[in-house]
Protein backbone atom coordinates (compact mmCIF):
# COMPACT_ATOMS: atom_id res chain seq x y z
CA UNK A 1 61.31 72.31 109.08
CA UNK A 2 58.22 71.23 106.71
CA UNK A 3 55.89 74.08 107.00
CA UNK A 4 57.32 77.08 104.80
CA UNK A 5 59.66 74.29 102.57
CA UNK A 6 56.41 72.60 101.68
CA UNK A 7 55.34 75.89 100.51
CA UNK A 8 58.33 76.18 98.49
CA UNK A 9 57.62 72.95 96.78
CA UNK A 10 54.00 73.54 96.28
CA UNK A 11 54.71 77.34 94.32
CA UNK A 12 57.77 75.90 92.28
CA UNK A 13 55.35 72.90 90.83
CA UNK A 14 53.04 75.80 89.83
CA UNK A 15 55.50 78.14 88.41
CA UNK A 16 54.28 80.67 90.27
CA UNK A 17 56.79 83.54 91.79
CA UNK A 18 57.16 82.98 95.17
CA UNK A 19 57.94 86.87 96.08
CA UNK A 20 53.94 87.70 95.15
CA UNK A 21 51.40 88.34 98.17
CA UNK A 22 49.05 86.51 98.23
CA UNK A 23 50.24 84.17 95.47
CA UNK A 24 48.51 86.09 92.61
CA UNK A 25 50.91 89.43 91.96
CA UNK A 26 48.46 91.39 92.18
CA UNK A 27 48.66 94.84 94.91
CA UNK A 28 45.66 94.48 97.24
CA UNK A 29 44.21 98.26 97.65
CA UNK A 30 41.43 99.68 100.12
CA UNK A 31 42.01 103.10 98.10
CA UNK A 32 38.81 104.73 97.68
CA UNK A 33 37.31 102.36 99.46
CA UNK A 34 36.69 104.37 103.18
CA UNK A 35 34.35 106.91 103.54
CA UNK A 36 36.11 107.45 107.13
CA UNK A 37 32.98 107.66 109.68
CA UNK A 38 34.33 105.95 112.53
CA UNK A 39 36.11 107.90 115.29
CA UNK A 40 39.75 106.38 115.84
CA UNK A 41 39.42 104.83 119.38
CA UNK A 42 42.24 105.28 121.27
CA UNK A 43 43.93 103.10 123.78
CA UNK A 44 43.13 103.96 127.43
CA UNK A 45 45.99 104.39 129.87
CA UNK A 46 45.95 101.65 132.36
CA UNK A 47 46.43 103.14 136.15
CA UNK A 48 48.81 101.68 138.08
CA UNK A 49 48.63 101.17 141.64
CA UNK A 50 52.02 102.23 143.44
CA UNK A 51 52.92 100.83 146.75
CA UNK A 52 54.36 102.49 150.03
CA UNK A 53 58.15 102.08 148.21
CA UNK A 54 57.07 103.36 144.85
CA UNK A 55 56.71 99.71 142.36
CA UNK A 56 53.64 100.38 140.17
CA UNK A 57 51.41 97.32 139.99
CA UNK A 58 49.42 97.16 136.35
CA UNK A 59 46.91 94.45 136.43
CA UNK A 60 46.36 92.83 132.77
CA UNK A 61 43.34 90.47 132.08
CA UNK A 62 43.80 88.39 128.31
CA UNK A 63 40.09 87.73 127.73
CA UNK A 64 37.49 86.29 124.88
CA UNK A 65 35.02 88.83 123.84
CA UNK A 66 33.17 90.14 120.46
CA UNK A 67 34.15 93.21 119.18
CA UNK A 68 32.06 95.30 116.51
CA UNK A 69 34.28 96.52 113.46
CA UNK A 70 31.57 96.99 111.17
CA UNK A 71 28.02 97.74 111.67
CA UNK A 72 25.71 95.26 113.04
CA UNK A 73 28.48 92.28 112.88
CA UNK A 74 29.92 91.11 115.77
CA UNK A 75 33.37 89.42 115.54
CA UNK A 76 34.64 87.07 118.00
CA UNK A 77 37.91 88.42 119.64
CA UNK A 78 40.26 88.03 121.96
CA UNK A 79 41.27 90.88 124.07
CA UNK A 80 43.24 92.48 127.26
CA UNK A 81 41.64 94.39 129.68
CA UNK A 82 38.47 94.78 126.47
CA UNK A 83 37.46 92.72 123.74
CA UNK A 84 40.20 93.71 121.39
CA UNK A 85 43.70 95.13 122.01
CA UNK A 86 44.81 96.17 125.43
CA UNK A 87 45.71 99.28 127.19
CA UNK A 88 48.24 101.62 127.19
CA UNK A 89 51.28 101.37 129.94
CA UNK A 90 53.41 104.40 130.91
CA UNK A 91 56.08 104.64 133.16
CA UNK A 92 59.31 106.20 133.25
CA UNK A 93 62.56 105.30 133.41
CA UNK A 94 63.84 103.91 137.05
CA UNK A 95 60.30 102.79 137.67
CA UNK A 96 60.09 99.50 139.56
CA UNK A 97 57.08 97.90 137.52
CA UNK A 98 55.16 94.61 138.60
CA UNK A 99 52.60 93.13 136.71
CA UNK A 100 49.16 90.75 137.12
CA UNK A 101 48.65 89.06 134.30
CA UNK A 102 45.42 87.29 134.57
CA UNK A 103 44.69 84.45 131.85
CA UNK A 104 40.84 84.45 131.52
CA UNK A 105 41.44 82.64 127.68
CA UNK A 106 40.27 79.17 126.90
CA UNK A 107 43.85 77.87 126.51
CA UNK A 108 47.55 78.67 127.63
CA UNK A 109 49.47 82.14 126.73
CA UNK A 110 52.11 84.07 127.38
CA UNK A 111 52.96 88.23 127.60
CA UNK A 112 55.93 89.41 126.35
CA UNK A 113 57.60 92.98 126.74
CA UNK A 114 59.01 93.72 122.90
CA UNK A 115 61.32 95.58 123.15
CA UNK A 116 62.27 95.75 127.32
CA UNK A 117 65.87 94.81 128.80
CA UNK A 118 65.21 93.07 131.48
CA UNK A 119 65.41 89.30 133.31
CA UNK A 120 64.94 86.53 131.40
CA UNK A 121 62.56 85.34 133.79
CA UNK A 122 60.49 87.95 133.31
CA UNK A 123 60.60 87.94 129.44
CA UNK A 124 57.04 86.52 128.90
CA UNK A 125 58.48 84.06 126.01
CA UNK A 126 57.95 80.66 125.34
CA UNK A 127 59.24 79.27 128.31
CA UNK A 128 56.97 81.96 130.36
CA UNK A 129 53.39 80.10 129.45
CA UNK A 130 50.55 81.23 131.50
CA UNK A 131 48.47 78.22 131.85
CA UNK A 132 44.31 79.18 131.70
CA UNK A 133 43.07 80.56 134.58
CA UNK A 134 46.86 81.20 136.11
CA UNK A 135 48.18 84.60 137.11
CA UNK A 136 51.55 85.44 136.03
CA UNK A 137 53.48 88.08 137.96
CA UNK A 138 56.57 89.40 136.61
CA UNK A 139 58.47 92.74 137.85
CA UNK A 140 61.22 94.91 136.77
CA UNK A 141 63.18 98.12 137.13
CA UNK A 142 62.87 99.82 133.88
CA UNK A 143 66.56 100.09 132.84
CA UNK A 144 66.46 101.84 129.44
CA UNK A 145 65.63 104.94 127.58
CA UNK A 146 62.58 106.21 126.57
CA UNK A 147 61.15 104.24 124.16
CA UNK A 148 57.91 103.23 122.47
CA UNK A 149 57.43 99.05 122.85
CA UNK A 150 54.60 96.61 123.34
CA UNK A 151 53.37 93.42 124.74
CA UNK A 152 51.89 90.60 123.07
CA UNK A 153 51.83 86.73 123.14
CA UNK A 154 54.61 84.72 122.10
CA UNK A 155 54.15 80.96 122.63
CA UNK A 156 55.95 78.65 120.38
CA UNK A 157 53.34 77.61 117.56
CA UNK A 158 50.44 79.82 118.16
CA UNK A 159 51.94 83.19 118.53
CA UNK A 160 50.29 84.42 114.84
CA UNK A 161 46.85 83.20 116.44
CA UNK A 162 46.78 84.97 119.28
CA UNK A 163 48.30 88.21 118.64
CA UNK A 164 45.52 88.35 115.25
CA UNK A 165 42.72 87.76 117.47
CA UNK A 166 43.71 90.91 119.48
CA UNK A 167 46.54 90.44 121.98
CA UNK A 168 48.81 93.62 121.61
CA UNK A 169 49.10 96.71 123.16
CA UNK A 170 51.50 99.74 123.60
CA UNK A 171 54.23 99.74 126.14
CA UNK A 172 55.80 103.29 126.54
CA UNK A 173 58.62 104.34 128.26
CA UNK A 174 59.40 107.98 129.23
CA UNK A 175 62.02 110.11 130.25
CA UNK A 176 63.08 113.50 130.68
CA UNK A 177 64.15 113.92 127.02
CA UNK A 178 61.54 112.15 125.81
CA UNK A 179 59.20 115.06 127.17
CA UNK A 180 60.61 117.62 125.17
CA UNK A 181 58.29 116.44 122.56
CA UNK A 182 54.10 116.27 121.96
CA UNK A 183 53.35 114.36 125.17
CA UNK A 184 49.55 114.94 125.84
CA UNK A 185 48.48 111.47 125.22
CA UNK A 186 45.22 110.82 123.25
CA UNK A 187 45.49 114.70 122.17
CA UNK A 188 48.87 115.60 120.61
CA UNK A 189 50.63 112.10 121.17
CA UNK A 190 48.87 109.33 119.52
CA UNK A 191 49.30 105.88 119.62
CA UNK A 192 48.86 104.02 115.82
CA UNK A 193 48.54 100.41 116.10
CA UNK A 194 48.10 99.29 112.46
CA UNK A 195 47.01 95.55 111.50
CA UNK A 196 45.56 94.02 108.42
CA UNK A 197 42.97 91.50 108.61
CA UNK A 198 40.46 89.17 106.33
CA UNK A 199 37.43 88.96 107.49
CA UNK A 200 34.52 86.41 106.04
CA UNK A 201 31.15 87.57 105.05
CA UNK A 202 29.64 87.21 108.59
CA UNK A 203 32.00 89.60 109.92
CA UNK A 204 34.21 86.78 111.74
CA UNK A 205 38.29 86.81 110.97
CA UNK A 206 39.22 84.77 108.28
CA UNK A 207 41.94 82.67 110.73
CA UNK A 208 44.14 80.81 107.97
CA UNK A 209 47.67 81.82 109.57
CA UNK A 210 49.12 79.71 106.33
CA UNK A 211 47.41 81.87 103.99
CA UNK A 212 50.30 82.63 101.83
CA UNK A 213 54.19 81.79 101.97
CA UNK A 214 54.04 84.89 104.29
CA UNK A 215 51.27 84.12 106.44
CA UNK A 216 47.99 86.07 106.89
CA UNK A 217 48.27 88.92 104.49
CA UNK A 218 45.09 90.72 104.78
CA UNK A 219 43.17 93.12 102.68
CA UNK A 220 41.26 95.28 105.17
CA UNK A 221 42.72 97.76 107.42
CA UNK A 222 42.74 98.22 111.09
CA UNK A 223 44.22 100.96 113.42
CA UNK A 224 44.14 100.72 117.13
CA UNK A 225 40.88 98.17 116.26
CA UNK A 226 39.10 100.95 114.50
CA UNK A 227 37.59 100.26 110.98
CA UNK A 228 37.27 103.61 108.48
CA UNK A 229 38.67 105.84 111.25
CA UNK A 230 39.43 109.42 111.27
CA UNK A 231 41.28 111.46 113.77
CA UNK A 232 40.57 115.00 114.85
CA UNK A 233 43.53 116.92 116.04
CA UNK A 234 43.46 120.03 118.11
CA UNK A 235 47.47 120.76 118.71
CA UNK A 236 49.70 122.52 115.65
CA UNK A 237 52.65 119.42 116.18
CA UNK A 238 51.17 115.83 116.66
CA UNK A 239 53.24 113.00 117.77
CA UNK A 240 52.72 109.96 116.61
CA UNK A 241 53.72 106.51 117.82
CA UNK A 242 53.37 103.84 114.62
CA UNK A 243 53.21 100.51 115.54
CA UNK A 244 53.34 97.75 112.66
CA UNK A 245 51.55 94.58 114.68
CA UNK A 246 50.57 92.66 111.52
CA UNK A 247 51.48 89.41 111.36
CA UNK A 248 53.35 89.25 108.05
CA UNK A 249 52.57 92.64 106.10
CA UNK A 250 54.90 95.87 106.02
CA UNK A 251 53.60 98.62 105.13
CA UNK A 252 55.66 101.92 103.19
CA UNK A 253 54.13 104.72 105.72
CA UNK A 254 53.36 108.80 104.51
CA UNK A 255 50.34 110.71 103.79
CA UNK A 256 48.43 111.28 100.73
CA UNK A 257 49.95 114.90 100.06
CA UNK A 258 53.24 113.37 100.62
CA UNK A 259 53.45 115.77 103.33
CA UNK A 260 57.62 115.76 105.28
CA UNK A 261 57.60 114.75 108.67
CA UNK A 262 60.06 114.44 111.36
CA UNK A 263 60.94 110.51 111.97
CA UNK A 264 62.23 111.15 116.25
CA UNK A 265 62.56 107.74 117.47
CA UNK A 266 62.88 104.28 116.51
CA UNK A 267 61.87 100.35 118.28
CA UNK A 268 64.67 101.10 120.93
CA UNK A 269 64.46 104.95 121.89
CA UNK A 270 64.81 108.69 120.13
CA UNK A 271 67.23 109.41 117.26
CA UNK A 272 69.86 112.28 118.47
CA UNK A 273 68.25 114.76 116.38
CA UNK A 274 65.21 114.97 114.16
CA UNK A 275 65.38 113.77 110.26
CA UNK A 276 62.98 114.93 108.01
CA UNK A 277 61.10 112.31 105.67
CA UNK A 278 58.15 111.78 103.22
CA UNK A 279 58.58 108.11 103.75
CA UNK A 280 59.66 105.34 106.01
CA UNK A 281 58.92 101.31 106.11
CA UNK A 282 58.01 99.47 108.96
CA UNK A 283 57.38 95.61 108.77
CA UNK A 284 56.41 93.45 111.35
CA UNK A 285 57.02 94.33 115.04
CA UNK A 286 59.10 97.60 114.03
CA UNK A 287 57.68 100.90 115.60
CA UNK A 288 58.69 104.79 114.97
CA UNK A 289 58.08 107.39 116.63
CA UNK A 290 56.93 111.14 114.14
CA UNK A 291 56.06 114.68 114.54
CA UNK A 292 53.95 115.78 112.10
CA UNK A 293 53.00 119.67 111.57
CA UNK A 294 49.40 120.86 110.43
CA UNK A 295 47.31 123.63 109.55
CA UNK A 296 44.20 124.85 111.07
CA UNK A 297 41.17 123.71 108.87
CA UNK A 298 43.32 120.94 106.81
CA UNK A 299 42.67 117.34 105.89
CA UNK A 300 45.15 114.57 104.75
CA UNK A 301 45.10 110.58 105.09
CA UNK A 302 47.76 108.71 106.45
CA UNK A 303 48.43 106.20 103.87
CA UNK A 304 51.09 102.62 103.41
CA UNK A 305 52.04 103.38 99.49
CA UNK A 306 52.79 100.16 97.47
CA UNK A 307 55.95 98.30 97.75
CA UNK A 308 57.85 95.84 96.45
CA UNK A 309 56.16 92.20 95.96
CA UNK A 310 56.52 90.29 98.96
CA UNK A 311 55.29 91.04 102.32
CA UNK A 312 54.98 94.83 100.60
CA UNK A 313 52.69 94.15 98.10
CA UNK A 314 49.81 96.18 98.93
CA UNK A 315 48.76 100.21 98.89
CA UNK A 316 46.05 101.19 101.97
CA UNK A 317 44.46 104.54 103.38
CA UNK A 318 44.76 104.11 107.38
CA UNK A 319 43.23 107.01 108.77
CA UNK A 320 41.75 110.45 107.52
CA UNK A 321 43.53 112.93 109.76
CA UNK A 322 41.30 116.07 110.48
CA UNK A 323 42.67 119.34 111.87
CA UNK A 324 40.67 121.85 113.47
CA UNK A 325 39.30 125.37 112.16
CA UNK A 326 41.66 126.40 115.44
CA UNK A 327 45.30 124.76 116.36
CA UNK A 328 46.99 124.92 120.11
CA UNK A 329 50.41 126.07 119.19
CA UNK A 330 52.87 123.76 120.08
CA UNK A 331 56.34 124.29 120.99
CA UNK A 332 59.38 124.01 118.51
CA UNK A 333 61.10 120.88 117.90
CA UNK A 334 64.43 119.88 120.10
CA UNK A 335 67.54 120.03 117.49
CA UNK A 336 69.11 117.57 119.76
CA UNK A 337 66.25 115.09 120.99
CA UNK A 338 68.57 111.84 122.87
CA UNK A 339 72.64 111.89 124.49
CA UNK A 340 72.31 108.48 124.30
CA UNK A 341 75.78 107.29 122.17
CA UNK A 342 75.61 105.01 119.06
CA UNK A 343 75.89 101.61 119.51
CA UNK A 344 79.01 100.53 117.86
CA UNK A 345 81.17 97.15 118.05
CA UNK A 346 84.91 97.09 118.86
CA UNK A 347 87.28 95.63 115.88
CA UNK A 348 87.56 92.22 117.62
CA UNK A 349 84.02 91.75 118.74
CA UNK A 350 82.56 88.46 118.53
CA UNK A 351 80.51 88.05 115.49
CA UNK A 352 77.63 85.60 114.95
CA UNK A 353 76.32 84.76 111.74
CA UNK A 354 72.62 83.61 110.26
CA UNK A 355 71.20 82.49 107.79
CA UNK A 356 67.39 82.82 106.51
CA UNK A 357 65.80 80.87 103.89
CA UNK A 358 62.95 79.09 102.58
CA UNK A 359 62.99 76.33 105.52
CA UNK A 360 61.66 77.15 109.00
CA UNK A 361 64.60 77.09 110.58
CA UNK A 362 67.76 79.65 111.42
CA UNK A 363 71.24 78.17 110.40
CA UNK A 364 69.32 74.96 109.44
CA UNK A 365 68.56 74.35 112.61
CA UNK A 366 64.45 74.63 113.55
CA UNK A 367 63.61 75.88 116.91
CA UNK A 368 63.95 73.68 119.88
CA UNK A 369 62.14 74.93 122.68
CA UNK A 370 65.53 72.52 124.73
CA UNK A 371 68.37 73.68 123.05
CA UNK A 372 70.70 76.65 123.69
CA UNK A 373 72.05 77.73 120.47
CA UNK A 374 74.29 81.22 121.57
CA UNK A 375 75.38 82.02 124.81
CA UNK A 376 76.22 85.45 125.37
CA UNK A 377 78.39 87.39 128.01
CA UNK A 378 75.81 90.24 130.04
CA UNK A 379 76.40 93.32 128.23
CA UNK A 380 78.09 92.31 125.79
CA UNK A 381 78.55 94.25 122.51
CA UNK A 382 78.82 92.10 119.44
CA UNK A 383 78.64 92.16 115.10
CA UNK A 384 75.08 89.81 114.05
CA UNK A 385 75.09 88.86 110.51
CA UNK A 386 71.70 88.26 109.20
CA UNK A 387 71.30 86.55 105.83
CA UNK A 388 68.32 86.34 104.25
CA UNK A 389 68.38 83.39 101.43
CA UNK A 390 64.92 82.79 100.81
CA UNK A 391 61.86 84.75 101.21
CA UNK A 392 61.04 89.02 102.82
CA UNK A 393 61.83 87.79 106.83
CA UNK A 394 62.46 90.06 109.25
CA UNK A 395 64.67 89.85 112.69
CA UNK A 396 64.23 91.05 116.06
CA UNK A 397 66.05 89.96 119.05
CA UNK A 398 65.28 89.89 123.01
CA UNK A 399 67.18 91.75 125.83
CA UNK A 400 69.10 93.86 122.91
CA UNK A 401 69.34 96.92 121.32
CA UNK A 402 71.35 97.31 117.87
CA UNK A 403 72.63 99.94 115.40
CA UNK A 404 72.35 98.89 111.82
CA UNK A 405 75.70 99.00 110.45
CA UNK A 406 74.83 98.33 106.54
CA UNK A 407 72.51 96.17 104.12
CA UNK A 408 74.72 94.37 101.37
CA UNK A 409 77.41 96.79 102.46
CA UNK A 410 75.73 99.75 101.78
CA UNK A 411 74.16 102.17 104.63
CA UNK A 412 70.65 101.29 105.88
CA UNK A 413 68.09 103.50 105.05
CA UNK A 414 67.93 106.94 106.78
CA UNK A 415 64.33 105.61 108.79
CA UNK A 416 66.73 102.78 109.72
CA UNK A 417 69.39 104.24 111.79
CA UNK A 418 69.06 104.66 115.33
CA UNK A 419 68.49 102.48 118.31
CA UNK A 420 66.46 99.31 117.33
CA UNK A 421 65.76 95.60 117.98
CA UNK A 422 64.11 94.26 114.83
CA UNK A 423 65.28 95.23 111.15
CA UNK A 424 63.78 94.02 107.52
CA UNK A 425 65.92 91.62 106.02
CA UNK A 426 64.72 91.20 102.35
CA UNK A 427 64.99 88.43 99.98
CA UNK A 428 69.10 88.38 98.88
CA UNK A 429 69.93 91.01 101.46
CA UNK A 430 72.87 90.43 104.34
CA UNK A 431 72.37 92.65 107.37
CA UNK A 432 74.92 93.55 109.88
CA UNK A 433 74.07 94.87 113.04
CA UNK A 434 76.15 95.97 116.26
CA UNK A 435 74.05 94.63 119.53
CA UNK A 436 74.33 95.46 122.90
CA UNK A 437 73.05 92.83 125.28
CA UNK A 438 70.98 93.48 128.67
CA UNK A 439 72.58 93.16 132.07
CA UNK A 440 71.08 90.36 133.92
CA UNK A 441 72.54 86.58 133.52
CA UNK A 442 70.34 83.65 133.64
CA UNK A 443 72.65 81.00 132.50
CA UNK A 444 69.06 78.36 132.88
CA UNK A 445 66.25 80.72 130.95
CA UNK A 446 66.83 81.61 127.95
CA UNK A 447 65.80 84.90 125.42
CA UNK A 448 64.15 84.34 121.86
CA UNK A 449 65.76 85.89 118.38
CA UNK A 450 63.67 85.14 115.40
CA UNK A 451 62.10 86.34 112.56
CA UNK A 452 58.89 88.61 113.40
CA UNK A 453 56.80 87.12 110.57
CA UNK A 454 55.01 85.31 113.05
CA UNK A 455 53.77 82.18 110.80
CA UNK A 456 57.83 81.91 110.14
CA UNK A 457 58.27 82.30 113.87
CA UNK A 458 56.31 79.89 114.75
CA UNK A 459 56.95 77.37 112.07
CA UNK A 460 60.46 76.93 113.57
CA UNK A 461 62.80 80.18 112.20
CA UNK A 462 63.62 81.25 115.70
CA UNK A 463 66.55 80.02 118.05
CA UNK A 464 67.37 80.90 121.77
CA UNK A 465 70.46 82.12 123.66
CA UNK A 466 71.28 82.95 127.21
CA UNK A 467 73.02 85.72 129.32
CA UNK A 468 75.78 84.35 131.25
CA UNK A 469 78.34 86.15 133.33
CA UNK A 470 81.94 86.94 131.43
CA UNK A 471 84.26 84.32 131.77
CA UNK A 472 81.40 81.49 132.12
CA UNK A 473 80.45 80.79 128.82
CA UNK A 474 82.21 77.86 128.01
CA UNK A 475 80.45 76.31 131.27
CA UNK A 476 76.85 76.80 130.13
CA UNK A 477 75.13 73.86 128.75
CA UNK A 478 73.77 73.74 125.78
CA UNK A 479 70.80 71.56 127.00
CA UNK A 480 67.65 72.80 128.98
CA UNK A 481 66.98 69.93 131.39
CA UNK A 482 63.27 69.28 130.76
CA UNK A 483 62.34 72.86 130.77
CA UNK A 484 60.99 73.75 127.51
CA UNK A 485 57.55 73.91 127.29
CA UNK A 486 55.99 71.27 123.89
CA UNK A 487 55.49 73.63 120.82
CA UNK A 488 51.82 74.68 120.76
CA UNK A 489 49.81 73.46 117.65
């Protein structure tokens, strides 16, 4: 419980506000800045192979390699399947999936699904570690809507290490409603996987994960690994799938012209009908899913305005967006885009509360890679209290989809209804949220919820809880017998 407490100390002896990034108030900019000459790359779709009985095998490698981000430096990187990032996965709902995950690294990992229902087992948290040189090989039947998630690491300790190096990629789920929309990927559905960084004169990552109360907040700009990028679209509608895989940063997401846009799904799956914004935040591990509309021959930049101090602090261009002198017409938007129902909590549904502060730790408790700390019945719907008493966290939970029900008793924001699994909890700000739980009991392997600042995460401010049958939850022990893995350092 020292790490982010110490930090506490240190700022209070120095009178300095603890809500500033970076520790100095002032907003870190790249604004004119780019000159935006370098094509946005975009993810390749990894093939699976599918068996006689239909399961589609994807084979991921996590591998060391140097990546180029600016000209004539070379940056040493981790990557999957490349030297930075990995791969796209599709499938569809119903698929059986199966997966190689091939650990070519120098040390131990894991791979987990953010943002999947599925077995515990299969989960690819802490308690999943893929030792170097080891294959892991989970499978699943994808049980959920369509939705956009991702994979990256998530051992306890070194999570923020490995997923800045590179280890992330896009995990997206389709169905038949979720095809009603821009679905030509690389052309009129685009994936936008936006990091920050610091980076040292040589070109190598600055690798402080400490750097600020926060963690790493950086001041230079990444999308989907790209440096400076620009995009050139061809298609009148473009989708696009936003990712926010920083490690501490959020980022308040538009376009220069302050251009509308439709916001059509969130983390956990398509709203029921389109909402038009200017504006929407996304901080750490959130995603959302737009349609944006252009004209042939236009230009506009896809820019993070400045925010509140804290983990918002900060105004960036992303990527110059480019239409062409000729547009494919694409089809009109769905009125009605998902039949999925709301998520919503009975009157006497269980309800969990915790609390967030300055300490790395949930309910005073640090994590425990041993202990139990909620057990909860398989498919159960229940009222999460969040707290947040300290400073900007965030909270995202395994095996779960929720519905925000209201910040400091007031409605979320409109980008924050819908079907999601992690939610900003600000400094002074109580969060309730109605969560549906997955299926598939494990009373012996348990899921992760924790704050998705990932220095917080893995200073301690997660905890664990397992899916047991109804009826059996006074029967589950709240000890792992030897199980955990040590926490990584």
């Amino acid at each position: 419980m020292k790490r982010l407490h110490t930090w506490a100390i240190a700022l209070s002896l120095v009178g300095i506000a603890i809500g500033l990034a970076g520790c100095d108030g002032n907003t870190t900019t790249n604004v004119g800045e780019l000159e935006f000459t370098n094509p946005l790359h975009i993810p390749p779709l990894l093939e699976p192979t599918v068996d006689s009985e239909g399961e589609k095998r994807f084979t991921l490698t996590m591998q060391p390699g140097t990546t180029e981000f600016f000209e004539g430096k070379r940056t040493p990187t981790w990557g999957i399947n490349g030297s930075y990032l990995g791969p796209t996965i599709r499938a569809s709902r119903g698929d059986r999936v199966a997966f190689d995950v091939v650990n070519r690294l120098p040390e131990r990992s894991t791979l987990h699904w953010h943002g999947m229902l599925l077995p515990a087992k299969m989960d690819g948290g802490p308690h999943q570690m893929i030792e170097a040189g080891a294959t892991w090989k989970p499978h699943w039947t994808i049980e959920q809507p369509a939705a956009t998630t991702w994979y990256h690491p998530h051992l306890h300790g070194k999570t923020a290490l490995h997923v800045y190096r590179g280890l992330a990629g896009l995990f997206l789920i389709e169905d038949e409603e979720s095809k009603k929309l821009p679905s030509e990927y690389g052309v009129d559905d685009i994936p936008i996987v936006v990091q920050d960084k610091r980076f040292k004169g040589d070109g190598t990552f600055h690798e402080s994960m400490d750097l600020t109360p926060f963690g790493m907040l950086g001041d230079q700009i990444l999308i989907n690994g790209t440096y400076d990028p620009y995009l050139k679209i061809t298609a009148s509608q473009v989708r696009f799938r936003l990712l926010n895989g920083s490690n501490a940063r959020a980022f308040q997401i538009g376009f220069s012209d302050d251009r509308s846009f439709a916001l059509v799904g969130n983390d956990a799956g398509l709203l029921q009908e389109p909402v038009s914004l200017n504006r929407l935040l996304l901080s750490p591990g959130e995603r959302a899913e737009i349609v944006v509309e252009f004209q042939a021959g236009e230009e506009t930049i896809l820019h993070s305005f400045a925010g509140e101090d804290g983990i918002g602090n900060g105004e960036f261009d992303l990527v110059k967006i480019v239409a062409d002198r000729e547009l494919a017409a694409s089809a009109p938007l769905p009125s009605r885009l998902s039949a999925e129902p709301s998520i919503e909590a009975s009157e006497d549904a269980t309800v969990r509360k915790f609390v967030l502060t300055t300490e790395s730790a949930i309910n005073g408790k640090p994590m425990d890679m041993n202990r139990i700390d909620e057990v909860v019945p398989a498919g159960a719907r229940e009222i999460w209290e969040i707290s947040n008493r300290g400073w900007d966290h965030n909270f995202h939970i395994h095996d779960a989809v929720f519905t925000v029900l209201d910040k400091n008793g007031q409605p979320p924001a409109i980008y924050e209804r819908g079907r999601k699994d992690t939610v900003f909890v600000p400094n002074g700000t109580t969060v309730r949220v109605a969560v549906e739980f997955g299926s598939h009991p494990d009373p012996e392997t348990p899921y992760m919820y924790h704050c998705h600042l990932l220095y917080h995460e893995d200073s301690g401010m997660m905890g664990q809880f397992v899916v047991v049958e109804p009826g059996t939850e006074a029967q589950v022990s709240r000890r792992l017998s030897g199980s955990g893995m040590e926490h990584e350092h």
